[in-house]
N, C-alpha and C. Protein backbone atom coordinates (compact mmCIF):
# COMPACT_ATOMS: atom_id res chain seq x y z
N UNK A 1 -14.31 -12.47 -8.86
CA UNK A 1 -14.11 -12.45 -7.43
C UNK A 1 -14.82 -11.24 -6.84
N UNK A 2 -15.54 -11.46 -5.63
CA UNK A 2 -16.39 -10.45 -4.97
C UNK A 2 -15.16 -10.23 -3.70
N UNK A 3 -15.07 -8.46 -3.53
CA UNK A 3 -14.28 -8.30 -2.35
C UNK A 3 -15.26 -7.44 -1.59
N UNK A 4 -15.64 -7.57 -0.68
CA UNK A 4 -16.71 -6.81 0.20
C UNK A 4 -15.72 -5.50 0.92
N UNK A 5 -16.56 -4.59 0.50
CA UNK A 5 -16.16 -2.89 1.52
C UNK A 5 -16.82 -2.94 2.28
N UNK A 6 -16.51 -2.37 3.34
CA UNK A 6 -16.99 -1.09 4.55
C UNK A 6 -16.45 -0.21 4.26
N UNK A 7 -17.12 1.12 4.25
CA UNK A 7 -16.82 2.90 4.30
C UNK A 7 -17.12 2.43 5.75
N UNK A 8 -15.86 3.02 6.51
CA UNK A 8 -15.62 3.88 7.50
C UNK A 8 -15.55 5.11 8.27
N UNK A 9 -15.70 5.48 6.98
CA UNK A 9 -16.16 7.41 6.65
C UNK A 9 -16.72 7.53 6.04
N UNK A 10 -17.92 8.71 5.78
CA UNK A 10 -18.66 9.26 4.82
C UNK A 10 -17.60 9.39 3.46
N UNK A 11 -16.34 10.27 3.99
CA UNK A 11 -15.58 10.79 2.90
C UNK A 11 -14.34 9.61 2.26
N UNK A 12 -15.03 8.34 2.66
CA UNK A 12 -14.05 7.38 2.34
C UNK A 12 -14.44 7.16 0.53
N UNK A 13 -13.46 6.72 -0.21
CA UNK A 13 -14.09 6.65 -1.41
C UNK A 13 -13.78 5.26 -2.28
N UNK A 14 -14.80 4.49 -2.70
CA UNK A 14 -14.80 3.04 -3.22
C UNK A 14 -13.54 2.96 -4.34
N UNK A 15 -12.67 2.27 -4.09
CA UNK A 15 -12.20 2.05 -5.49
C UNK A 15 -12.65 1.31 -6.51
N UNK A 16 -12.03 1.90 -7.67
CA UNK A 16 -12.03 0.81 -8.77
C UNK A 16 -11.15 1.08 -9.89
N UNK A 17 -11.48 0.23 -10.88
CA UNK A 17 -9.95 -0.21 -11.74
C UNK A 17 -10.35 1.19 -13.17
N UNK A 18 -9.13 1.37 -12.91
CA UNK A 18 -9.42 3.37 -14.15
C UNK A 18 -9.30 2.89 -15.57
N UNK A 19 -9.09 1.47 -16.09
CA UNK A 19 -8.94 1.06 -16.97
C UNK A 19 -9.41 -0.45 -17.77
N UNK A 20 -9.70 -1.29 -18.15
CA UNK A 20 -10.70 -2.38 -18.21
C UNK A 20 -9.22 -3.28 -18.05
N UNK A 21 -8.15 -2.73 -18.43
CA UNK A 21 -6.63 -4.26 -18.46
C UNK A 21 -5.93 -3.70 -17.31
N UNK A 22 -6.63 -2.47 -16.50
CA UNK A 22 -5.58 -1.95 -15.01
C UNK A 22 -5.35 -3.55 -13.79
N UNK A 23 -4.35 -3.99 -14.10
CA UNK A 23 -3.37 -4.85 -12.98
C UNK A 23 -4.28 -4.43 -11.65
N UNK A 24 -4.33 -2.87 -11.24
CA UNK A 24 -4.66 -2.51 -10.19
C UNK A 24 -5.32 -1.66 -9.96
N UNK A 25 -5.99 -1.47 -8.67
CA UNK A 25 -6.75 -0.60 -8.41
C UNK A 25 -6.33 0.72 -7.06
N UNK A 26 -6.64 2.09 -7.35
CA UNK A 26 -6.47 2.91 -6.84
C UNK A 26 -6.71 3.43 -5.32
N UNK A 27 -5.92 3.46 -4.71
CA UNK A 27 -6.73 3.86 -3.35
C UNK A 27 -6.27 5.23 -3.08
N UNK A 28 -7.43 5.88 -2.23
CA UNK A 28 -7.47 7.15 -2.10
C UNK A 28 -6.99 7.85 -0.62
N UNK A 29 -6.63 8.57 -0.14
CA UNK A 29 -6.37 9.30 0.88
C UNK A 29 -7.73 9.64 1.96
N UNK A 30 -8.18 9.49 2.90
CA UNK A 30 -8.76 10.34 3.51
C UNK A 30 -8.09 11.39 4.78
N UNK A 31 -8.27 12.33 4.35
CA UNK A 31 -8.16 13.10 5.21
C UNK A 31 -8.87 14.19 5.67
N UNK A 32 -9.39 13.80 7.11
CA UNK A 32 -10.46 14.67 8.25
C UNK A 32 -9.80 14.36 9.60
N UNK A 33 -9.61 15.76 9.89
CA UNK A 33 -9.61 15.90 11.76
C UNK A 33 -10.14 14.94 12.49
N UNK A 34 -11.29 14.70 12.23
CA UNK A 34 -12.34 13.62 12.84
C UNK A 34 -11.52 12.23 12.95
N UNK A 35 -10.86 11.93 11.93
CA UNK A 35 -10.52 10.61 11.53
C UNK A 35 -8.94 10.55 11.47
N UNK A 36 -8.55 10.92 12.60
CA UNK A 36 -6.72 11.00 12.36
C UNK A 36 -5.86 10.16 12.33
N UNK A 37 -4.94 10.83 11.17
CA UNK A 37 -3.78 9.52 11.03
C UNK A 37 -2.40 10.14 11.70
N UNK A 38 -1.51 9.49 11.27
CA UNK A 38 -0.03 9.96 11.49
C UNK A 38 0.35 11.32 11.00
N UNK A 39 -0.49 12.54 10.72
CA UNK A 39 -0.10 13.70 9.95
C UNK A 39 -0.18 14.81 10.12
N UNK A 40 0.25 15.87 9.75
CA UNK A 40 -0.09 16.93 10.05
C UNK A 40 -1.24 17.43 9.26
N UNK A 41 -1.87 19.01 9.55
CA UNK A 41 -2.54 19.06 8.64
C UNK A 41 -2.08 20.67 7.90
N UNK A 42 -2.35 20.95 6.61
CA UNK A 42 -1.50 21.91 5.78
C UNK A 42 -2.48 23.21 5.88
N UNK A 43 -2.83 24.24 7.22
CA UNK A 43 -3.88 25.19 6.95
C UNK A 43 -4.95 25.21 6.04
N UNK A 44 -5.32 23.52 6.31
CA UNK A 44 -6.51 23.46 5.58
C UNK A 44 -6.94 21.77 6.39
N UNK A 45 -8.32 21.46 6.43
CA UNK A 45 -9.18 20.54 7.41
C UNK A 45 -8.88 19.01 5.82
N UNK A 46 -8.55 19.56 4.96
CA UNK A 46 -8.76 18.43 3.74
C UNK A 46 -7.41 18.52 3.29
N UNK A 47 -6.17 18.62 3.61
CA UNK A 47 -4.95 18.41 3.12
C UNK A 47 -3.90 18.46 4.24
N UNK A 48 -3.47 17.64 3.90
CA UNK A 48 -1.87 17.19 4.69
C UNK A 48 -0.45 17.36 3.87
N UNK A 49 0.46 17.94 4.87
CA UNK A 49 2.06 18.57 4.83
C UNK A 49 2.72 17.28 4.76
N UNK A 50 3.51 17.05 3.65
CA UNK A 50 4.65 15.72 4.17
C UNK A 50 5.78 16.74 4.12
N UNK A 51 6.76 16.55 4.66
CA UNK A 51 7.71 17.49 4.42
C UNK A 51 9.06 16.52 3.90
N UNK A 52 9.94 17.05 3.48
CA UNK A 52 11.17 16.45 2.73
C UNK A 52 11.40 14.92 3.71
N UNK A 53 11.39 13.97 3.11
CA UNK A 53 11.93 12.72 3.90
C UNK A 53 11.02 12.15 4.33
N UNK A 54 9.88 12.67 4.90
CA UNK A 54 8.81 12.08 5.77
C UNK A 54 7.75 11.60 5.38
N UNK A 55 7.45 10.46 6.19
CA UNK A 55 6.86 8.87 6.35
C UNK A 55 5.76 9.16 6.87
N UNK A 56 4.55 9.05 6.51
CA UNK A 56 3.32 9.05 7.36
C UNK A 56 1.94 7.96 6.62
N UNK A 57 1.13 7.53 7.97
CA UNK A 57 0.55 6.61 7.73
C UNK A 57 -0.76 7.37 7.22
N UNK A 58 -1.08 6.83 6.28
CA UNK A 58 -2.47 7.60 5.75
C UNK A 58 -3.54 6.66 5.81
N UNK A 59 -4.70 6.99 6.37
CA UNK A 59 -5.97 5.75 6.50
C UNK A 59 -6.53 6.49 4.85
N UNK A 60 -7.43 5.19 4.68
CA UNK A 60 -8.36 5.69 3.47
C UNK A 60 -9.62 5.14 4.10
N UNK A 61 -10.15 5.02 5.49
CA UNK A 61 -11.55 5.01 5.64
C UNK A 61 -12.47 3.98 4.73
N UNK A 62 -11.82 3.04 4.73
CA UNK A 62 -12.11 1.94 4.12
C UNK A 62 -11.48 0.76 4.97
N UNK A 63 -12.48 -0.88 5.14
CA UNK A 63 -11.81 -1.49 5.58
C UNK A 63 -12.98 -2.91 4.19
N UNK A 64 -11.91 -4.29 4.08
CA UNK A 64 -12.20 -5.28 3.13
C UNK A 64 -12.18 -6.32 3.56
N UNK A 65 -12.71 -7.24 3.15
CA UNK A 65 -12.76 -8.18 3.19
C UNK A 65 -12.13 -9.52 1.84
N UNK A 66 -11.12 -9.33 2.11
CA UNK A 66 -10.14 -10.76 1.31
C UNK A 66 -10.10 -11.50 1.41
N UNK A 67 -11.49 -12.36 -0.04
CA UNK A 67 -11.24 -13.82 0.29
C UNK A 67 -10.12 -14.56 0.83
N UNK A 68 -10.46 -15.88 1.06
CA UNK A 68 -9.75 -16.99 1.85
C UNK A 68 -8.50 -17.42 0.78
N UNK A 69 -7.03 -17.23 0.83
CA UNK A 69 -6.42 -17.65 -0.44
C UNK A 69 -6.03 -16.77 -0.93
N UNK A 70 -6.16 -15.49 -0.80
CA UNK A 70 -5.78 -13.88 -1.45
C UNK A 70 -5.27 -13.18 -0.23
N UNK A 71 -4.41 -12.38 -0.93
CA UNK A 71 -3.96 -11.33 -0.27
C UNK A 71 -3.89 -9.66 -1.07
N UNK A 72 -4.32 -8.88 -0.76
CA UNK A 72 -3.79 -7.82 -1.17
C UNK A 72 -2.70 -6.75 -0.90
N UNK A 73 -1.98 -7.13 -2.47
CA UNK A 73 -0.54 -6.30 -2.23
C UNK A 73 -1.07 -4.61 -2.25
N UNK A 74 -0.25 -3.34 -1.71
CA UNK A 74 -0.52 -2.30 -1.74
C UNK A 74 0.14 -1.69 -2.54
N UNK A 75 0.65 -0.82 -3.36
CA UNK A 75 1.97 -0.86 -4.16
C UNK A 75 2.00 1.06 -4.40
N UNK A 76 3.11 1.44 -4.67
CA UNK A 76 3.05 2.47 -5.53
C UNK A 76 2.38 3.03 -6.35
N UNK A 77 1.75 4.29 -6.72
CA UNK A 77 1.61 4.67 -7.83
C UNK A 77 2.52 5.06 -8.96
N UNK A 78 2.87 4.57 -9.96
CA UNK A 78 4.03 5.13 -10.80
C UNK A 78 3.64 6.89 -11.15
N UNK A 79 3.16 7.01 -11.42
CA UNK A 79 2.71 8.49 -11.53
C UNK A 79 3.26 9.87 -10.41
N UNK A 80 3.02 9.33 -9.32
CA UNK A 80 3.03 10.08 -7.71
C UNK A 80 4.61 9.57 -7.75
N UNK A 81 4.86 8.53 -7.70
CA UNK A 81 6.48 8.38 -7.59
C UNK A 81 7.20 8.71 -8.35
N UNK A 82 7.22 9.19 -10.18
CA UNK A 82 8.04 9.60 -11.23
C UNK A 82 7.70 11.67 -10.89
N UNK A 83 5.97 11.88 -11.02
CA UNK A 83 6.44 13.53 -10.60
C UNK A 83 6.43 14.13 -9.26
N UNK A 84 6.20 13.15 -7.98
CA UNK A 84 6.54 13.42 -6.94
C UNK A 84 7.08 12.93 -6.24
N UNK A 85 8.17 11.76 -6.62
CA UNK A 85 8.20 11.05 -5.63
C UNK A 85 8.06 10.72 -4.39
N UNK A 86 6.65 10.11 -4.50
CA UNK A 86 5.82 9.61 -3.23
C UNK A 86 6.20 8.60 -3.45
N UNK A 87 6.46 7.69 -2.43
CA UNK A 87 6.20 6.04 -2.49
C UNK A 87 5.70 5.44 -1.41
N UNK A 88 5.61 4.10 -1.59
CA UNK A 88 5.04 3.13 -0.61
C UNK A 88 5.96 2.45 0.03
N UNK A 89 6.21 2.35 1.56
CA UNK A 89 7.54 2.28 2.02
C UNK A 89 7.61 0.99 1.86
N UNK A 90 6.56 -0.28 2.14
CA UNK A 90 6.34 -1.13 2.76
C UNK A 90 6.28 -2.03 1.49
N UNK A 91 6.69 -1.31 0.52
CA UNK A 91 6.02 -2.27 -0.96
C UNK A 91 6.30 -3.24 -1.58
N UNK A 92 6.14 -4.26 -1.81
CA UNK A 92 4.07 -4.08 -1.59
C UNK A 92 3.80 -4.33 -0.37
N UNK A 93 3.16 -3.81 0.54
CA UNK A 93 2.25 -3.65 1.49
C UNK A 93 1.31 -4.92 1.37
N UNK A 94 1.11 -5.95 2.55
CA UNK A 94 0.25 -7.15 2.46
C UNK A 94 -1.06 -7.16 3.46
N UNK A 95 -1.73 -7.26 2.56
CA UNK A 95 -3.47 -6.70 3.73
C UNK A 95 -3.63 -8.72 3.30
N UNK A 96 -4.00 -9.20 4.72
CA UNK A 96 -4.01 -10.54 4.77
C UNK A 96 -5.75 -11.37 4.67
N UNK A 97 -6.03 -11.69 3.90
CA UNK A 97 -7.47 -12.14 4.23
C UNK A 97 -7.94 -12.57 5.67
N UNK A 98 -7.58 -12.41 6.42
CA UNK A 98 -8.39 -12.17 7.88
C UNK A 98 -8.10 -10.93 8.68
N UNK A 99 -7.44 -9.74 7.93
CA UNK A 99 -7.24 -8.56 8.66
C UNK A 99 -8.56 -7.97 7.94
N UNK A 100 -9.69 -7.31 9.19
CA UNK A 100 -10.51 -6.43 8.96
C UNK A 100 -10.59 -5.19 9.73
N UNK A 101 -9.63 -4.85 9.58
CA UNK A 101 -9.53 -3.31 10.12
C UNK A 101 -9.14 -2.30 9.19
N UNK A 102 -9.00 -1.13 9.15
CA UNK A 102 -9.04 -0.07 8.23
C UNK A 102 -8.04 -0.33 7.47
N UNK A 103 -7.54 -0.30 6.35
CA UNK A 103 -6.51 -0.36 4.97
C UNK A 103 -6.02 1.34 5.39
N UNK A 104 -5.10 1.02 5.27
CA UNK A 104 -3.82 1.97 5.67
C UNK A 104 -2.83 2.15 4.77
N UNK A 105 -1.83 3.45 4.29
CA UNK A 105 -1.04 3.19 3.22
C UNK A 105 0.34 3.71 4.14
N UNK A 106 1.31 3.49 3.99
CA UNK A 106 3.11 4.10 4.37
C UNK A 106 3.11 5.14 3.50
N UNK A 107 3.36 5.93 3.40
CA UNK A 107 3.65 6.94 2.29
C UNK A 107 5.01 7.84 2.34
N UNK A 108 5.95 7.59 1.47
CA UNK A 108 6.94 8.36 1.96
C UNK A 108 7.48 9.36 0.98
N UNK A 109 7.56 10.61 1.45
CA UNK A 109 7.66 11.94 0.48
C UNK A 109 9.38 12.04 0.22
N UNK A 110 9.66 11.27 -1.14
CA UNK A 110 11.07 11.08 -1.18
C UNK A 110 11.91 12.20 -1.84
N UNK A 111 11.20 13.12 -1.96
CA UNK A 111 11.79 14.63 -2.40
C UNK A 111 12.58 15.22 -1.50
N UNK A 112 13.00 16.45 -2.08
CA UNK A 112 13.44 17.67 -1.45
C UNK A 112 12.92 18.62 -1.05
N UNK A 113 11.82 18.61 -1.41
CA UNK A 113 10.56 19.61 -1.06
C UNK A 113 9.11 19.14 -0.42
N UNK A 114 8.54 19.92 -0.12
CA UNK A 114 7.02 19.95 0.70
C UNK A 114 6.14 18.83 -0.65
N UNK A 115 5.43 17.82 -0.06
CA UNK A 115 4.30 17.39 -0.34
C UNK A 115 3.22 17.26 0.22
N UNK A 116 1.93 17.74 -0.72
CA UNK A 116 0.51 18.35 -0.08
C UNK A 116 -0.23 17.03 -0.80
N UNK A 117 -0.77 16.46 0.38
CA UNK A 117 -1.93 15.34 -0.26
C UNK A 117 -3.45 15.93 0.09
N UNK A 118 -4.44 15.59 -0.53
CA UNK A 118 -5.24 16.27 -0.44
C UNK A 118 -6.76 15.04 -0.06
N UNK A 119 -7.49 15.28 0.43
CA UNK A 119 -8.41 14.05 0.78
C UNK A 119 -9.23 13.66 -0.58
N UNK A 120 -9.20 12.53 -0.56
CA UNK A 120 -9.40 11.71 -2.39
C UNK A 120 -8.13 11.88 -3.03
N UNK A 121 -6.83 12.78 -2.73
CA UNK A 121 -6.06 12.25 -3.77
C UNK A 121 -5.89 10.50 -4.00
N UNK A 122 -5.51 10.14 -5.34
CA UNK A 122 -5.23 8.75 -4.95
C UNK A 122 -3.43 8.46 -4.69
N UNK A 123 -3.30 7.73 -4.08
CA UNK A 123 -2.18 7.88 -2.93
C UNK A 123 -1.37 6.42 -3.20
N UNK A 124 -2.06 5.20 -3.72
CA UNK A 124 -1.45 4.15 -4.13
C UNK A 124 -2.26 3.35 -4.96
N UNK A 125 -1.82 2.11 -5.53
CA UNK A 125 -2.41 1.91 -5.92
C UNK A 125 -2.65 -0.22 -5.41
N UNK A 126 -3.58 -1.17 -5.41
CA UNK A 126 -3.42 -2.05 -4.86
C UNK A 126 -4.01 -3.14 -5.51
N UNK A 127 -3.07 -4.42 -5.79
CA UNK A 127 -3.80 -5.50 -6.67
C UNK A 127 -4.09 -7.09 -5.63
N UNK A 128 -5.66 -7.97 -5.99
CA UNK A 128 -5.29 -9.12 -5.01
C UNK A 128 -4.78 -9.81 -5.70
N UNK A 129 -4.05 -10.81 -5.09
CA UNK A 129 -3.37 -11.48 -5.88
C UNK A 129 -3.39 -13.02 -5.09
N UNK A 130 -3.69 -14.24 -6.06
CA UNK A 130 -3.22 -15.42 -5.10
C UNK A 130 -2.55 -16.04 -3.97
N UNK A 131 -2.31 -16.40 -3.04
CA UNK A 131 -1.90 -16.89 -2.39
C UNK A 131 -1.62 -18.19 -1.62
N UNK A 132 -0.54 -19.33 -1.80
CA UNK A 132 -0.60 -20.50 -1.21
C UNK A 132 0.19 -20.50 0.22
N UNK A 133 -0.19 -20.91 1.32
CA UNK A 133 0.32 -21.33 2.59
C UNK A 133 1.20 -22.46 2.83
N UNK A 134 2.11 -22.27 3.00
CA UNK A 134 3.31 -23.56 2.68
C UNK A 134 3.90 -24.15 4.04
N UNK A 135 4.09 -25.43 3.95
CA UNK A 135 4.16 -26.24 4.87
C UNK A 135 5.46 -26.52 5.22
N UNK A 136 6.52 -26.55 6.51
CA UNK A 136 7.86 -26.78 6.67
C UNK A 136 8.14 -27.89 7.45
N UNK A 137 9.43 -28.48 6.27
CA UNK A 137 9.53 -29.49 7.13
C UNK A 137 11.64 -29.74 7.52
N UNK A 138 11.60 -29.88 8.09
CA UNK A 138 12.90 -29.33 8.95
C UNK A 138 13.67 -30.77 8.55
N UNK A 139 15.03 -30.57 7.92
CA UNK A 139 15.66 -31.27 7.67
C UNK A 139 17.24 -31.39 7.64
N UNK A 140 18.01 -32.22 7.76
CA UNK A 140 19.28 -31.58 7.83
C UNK A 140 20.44 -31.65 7.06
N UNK A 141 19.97 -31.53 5.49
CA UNK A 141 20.87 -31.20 4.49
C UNK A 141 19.20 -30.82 3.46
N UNK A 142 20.03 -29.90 2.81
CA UNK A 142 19.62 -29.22 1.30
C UNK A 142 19.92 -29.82 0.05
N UNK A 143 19.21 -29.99 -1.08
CA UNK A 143 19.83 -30.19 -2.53
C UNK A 143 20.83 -29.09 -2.98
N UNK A 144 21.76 -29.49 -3.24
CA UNK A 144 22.95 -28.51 -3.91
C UNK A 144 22.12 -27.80 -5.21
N UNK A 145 22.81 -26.65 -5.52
CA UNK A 145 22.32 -25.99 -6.62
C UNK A 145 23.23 -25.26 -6.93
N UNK A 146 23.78 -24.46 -8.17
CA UNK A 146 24.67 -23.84 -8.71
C UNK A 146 25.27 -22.38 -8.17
N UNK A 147 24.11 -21.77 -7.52
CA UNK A 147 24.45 -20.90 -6.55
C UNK A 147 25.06 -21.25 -5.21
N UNK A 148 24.29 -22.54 -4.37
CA UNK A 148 24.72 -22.79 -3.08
C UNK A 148 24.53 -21.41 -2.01
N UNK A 149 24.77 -20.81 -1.21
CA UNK A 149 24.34 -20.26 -0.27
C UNK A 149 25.12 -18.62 -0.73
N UNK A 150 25.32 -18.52 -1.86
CA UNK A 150 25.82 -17.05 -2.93
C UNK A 150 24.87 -16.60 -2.13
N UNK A 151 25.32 -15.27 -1.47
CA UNK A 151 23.76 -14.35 -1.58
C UNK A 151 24.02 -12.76 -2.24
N UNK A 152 23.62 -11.70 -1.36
CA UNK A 152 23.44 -10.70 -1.92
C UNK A 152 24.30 -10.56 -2.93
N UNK A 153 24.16 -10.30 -4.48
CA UNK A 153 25.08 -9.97 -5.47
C UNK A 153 26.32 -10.87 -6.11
N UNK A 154 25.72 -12.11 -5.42
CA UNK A 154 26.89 -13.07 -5.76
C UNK A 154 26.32 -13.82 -7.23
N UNK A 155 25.50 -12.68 -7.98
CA UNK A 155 25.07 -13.97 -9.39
C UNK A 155 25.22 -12.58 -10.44
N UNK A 156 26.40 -11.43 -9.73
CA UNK A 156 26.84 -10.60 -10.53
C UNK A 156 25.47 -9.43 -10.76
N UNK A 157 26.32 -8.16 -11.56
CA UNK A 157 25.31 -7.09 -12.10
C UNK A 157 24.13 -7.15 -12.96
């Protein structure tokens, strides 16, 4: 499968897969004054302050093109979330094959302390994945099933 980039920035940076069996691929942070997102910036033009709790939208200066039938999920990095917990609020995050505007990540600094992202850190990570469009048709009874309308926590721990 061919996914077509645009750099949006000089300092935007191409991903790709860090491993030949990587599920997914890495996306990176940009951060420049020039190119602002939701953030502050940390006494420095190439790094951003998350502070305890806080949510900010990070562009990566990149925008794609997703075939017809795909979608790309955005997801966590396990790494950034086990020694910093960073995460992805939205996750997985769904970039739709007809959205062409900049790829954007949620990022949320789930610590107790200050997190410093730095421009190119990689910040998440994102796989495409299939997609079918499903058709509804409105009716007025359901097939019974063993659950029946059980919901949250009703099929036990």
């Amino acid at each position: 499968m061919n996914v077509k980039i645009k750099k949006l920035h000089e300092k935007a940076i191409i991903p790709e897969y860090q491993t030949k069996g990587s599920a997914g691929f890495d996306l990176h942070a940009l951060v420049d004054p020039s190119h602002p997102g939701s953030f502050e910036l940390a006494n420095s033009d190439d790094t951003i302050l998350l502070k305890a709790g806080q949510t900010v939208v990070l562009k990566t200066g990149l925008a794609m093109a997703i075939p017809e039938g795909y979608e790309m999920q955005i997801r966590p990095r396990s790494g950034l979330a086990a020694k910093y917990g960073a995460t992805v609020v939205n996750s997985p995050g769904t970039v739709d094959s007809d959205y062409r505007g900049e790829i954007m990540v949620i990022l949320k600094n789930g610590r107790s302390k200050r997190l410093y992202v730095k421009n190119g850190d990689r910040i998440a990570q994102a796989v495409v994945k299939r997609v079918e469009q499903a058709t509804f048709e409105v009716v007025d009874d359901l097939d019974d099933t063993e659950r029946g309308s059980g919901g949250f926590g009703s099929t036990g721990k």
